[in-house]
N, C-alpha and C. Protein backbone atom coordinates (compact mmCIF):
# COMPACT_ATOMS: atom_id res chain seq x y z
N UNK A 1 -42.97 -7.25 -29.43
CA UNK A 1 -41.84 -6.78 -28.67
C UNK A 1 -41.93 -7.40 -27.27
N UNK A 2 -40.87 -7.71 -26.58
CA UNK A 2 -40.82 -8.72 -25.75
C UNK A 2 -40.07 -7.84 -24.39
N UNK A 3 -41.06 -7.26 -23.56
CA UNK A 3 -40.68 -6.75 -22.29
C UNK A 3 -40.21 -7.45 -21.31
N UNK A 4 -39.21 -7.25 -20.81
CA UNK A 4 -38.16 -7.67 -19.39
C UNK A 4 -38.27 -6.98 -18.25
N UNK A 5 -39.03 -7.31 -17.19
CA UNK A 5 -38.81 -6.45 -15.80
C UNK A 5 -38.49 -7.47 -14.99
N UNK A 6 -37.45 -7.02 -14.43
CA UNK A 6 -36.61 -7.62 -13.14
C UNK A 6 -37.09 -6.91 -11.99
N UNK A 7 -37.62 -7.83 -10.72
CA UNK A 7 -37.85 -7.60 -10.06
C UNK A 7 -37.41 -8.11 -8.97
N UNK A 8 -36.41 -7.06 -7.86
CA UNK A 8 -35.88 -7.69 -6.84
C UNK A 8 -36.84 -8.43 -5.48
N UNK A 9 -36.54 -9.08 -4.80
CA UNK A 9 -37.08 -9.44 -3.70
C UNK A 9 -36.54 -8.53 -2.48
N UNK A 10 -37.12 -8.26 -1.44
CA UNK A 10 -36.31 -7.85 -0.42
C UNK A 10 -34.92 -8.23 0.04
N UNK A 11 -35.10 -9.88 0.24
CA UNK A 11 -33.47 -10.16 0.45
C UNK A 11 -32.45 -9.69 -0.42
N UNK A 12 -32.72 -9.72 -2.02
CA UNK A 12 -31.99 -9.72 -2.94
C UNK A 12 -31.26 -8.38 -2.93
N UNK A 13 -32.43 -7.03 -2.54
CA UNK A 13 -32.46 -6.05 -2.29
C UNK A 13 -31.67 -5.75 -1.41
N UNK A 14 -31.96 -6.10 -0.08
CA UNK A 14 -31.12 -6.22 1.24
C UNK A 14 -29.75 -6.50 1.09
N UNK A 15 -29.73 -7.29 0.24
CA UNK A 15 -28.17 -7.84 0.32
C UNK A 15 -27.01 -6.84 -0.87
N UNK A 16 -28.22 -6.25 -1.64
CA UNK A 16 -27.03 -5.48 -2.49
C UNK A 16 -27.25 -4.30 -2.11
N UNK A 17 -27.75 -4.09 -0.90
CA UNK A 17 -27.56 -2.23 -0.34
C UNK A 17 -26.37 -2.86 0.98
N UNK A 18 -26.70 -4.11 1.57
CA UNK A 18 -25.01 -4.11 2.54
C UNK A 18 -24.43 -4.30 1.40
N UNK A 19 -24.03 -5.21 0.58
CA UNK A 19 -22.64 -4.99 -0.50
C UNK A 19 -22.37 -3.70 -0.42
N UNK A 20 -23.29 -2.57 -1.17
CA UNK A 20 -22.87 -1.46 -1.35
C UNK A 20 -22.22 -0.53 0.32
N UNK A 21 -23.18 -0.98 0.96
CA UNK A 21 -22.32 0.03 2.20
C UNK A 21 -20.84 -0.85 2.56
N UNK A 22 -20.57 -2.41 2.31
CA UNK A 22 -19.60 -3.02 2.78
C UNK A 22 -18.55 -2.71 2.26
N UNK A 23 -18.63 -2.36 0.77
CA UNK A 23 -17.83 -2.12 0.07
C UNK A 23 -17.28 -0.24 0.32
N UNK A 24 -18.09 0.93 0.68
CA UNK A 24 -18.13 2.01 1.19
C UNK A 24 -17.66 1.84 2.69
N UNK A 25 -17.23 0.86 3.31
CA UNK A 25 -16.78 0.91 4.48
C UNK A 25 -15.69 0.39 4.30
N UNK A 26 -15.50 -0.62 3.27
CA UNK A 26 -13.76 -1.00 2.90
C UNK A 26 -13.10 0.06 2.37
N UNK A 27 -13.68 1.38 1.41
CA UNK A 27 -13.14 2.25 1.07
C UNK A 27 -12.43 2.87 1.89
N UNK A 28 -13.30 3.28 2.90
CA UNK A 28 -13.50 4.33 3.77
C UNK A 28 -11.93 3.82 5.05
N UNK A 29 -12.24 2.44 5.04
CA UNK A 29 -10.75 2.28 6.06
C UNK A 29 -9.52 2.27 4.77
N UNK A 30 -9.44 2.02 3.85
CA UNK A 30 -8.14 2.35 3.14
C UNK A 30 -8.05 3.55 3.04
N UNK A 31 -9.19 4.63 2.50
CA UNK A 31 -8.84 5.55 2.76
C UNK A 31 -8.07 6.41 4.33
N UNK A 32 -8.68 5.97 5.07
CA UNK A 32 -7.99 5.96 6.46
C UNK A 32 -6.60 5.60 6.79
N UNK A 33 -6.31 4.56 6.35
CA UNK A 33 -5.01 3.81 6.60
C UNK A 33 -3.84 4.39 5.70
N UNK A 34 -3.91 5.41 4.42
CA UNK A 34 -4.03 5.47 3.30
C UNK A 34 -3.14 7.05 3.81
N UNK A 35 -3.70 7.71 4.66
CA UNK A 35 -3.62 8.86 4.89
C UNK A 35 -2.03 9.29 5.66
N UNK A 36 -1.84 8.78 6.32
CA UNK A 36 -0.06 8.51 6.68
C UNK A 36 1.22 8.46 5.58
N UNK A 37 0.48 7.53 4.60
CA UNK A 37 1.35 7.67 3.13
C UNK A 37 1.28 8.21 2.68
N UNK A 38 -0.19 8.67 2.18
CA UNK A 38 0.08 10.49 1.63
C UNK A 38 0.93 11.81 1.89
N UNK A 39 1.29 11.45 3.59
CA UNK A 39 1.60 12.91 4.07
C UNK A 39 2.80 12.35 4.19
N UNK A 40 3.81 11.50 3.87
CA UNK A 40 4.68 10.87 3.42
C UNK A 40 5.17 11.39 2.50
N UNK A 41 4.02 10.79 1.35
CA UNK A 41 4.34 11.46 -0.20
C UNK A 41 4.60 12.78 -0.38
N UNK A 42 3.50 13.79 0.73
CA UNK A 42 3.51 15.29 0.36
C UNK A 42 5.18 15.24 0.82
N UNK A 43 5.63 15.11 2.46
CA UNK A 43 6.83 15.09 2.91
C UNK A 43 7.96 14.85 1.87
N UNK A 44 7.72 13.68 1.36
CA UNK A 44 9.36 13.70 0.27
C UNK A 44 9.14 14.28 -0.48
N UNK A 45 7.45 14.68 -1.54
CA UNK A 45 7.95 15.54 -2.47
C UNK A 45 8.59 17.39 -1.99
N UNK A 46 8.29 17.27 -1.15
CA UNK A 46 9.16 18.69 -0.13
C UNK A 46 10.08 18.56 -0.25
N UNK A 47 11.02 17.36 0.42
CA UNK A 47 12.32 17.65 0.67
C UNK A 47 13.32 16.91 -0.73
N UNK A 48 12.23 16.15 -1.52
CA UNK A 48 13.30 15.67 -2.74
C UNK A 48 13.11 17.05 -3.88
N UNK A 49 12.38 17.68 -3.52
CA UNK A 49 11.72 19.27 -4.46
C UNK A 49 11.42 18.13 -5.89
N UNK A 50 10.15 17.66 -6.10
CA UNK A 50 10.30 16.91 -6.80
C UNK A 50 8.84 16.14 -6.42
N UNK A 51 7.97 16.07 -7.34
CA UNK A 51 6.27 15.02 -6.86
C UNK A 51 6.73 13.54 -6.51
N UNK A 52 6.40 13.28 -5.81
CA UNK A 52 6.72 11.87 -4.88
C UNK A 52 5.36 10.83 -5.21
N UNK A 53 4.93 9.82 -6.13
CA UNK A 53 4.08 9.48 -6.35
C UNK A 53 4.02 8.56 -4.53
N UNK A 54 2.20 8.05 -4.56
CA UNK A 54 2.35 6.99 -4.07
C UNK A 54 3.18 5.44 -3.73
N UNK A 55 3.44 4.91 -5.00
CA UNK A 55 4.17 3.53 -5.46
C UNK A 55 5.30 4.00 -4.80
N UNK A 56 5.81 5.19 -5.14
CA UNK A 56 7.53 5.94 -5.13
C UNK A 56 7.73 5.69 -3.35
N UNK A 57 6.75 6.38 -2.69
CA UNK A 57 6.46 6.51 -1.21
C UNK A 57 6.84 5.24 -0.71
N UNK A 58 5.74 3.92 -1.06
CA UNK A 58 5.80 2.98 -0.30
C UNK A 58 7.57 2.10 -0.73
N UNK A 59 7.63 2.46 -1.82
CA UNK A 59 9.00 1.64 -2.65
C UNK A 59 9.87 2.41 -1.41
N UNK A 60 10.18 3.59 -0.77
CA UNK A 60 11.04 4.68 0.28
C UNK A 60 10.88 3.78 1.06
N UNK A 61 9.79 3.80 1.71
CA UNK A 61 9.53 3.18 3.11
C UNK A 61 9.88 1.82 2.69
N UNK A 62 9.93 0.71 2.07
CA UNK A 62 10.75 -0.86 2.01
C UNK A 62 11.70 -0.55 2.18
N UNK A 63 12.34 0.57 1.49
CA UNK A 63 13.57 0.58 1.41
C UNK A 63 14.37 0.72 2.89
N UNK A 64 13.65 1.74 3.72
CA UNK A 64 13.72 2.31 4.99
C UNK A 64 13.81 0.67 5.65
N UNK A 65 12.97 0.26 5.68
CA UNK A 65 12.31 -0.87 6.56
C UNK A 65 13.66 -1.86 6.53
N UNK A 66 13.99 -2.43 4.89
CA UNK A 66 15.45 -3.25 4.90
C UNK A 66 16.26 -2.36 5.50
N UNK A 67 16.38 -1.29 5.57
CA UNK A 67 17.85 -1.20 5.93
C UNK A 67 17.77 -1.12 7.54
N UNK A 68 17.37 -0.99 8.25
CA UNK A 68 16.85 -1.10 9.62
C UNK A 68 16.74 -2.17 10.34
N UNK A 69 16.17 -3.42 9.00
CA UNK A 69 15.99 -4.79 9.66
C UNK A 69 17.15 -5.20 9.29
N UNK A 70 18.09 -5.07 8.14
CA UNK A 70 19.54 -5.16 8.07
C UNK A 70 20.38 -5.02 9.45
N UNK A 71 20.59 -3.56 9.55
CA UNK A 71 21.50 -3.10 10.29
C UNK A 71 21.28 -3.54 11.79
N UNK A 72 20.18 -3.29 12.09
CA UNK A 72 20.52 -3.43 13.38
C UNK A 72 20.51 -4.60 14.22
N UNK A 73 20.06 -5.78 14.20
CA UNK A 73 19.92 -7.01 14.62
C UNK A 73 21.08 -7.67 14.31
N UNK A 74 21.77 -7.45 15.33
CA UNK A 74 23.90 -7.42 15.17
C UNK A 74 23.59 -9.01 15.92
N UNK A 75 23.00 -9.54 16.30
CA UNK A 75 23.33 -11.24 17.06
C UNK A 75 22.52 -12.30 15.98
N UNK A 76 22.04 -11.49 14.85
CA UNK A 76 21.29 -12.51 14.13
C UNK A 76 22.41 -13.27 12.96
N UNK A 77 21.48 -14.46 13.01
CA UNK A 77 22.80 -15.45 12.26
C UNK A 77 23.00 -14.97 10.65
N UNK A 78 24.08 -15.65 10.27
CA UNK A 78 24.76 -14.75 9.03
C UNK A 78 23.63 -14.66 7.68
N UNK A 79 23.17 -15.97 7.75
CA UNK A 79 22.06 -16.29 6.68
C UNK A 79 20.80 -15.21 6.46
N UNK A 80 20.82 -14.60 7.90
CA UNK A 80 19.37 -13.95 8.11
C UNK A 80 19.71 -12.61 7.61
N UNK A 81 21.30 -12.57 8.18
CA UNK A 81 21.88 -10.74 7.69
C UNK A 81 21.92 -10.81 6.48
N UNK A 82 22.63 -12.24 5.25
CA UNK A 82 22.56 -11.75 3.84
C UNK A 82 20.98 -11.87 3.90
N UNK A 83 20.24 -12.44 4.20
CA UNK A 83 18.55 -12.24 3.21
C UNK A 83 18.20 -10.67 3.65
N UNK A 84 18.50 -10.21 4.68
CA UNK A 84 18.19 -9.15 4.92
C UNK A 84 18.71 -8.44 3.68
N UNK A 85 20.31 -8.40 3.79
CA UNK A 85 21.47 -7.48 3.14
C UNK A 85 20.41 -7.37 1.10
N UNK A 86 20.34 -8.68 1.05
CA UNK A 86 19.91 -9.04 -0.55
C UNK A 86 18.63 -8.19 -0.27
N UNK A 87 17.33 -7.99 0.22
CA UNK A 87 16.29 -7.23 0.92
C UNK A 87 16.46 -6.01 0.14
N UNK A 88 17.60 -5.61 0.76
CA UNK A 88 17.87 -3.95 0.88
C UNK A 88 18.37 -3.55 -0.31
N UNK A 89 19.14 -4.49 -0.68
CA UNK A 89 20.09 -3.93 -1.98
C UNK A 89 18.61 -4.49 -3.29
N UNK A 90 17.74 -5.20 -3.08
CA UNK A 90 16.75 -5.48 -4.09
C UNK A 90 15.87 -3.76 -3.86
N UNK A 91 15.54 -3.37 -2.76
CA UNK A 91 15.08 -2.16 -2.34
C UNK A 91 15.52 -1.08 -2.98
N UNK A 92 16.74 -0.93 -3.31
CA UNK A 92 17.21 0.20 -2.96
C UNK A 92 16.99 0.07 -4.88
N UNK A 93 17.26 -0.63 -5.51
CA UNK A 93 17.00 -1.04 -6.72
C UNK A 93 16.01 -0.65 -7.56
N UNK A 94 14.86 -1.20 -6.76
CA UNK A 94 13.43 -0.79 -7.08
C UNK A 94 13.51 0.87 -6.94
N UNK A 95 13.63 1.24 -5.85
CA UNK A 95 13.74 2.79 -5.59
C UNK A 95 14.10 3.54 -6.90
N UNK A 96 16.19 3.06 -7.38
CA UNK A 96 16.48 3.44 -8.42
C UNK A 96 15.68 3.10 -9.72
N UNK A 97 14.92 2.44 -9.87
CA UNK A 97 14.61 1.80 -11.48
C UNK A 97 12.78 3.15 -11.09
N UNK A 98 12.18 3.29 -10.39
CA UNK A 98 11.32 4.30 -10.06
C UNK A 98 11.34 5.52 -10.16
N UNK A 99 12.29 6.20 -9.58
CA UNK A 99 12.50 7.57 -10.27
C UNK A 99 13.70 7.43 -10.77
């Protein structure tokens, strides 16, 4: 019978305990960043009376975002208002095909 022991070196060692915390610190800021959209999500599922997934949340907020960068930038040239206009109406799309 033919025994296998792997044995790390310190560096080898070293380097996969930072992976592990690097990767626990990338968590840790999405989770952070993460936390605004949630209370988003809780927010619309309140006022749509209705669970508001994540995806659903951020698909709201594009939607929000085109119509804002649409509307209000009244001196921008016509080309920029339809990519916007197409933006919003692709937005509002996604929204509908989601819930």
């Amino acid at each position: 019978m033919e025994k296998n022991i792997s044995i790390l070196t310190p560096e080898v060692a070293l380097r996969n305990k930072s992976t592990k915390n690097t990767i626990e610190t990338i968590k840790s800021i999405v989770n952070t960043a993460m936390k605004p959209v949630h209370w988003l999500s809780a927010y619309y599922s309140m006022v749509l009376e209705r669970k508001v997934s994540t995806k659903q949340t951020l698909l709201l907020l594009n939607a929000q975002a085109a119509f804002v960068i649409t509307a209000f930038p009244v001196e921008a040239p016509f080309v920029v208002r339809l990519i916007c206009l197409s933006w919003f109406v692709k937005a509002l799309f996604a929204c509908k095909k989601s819930f």
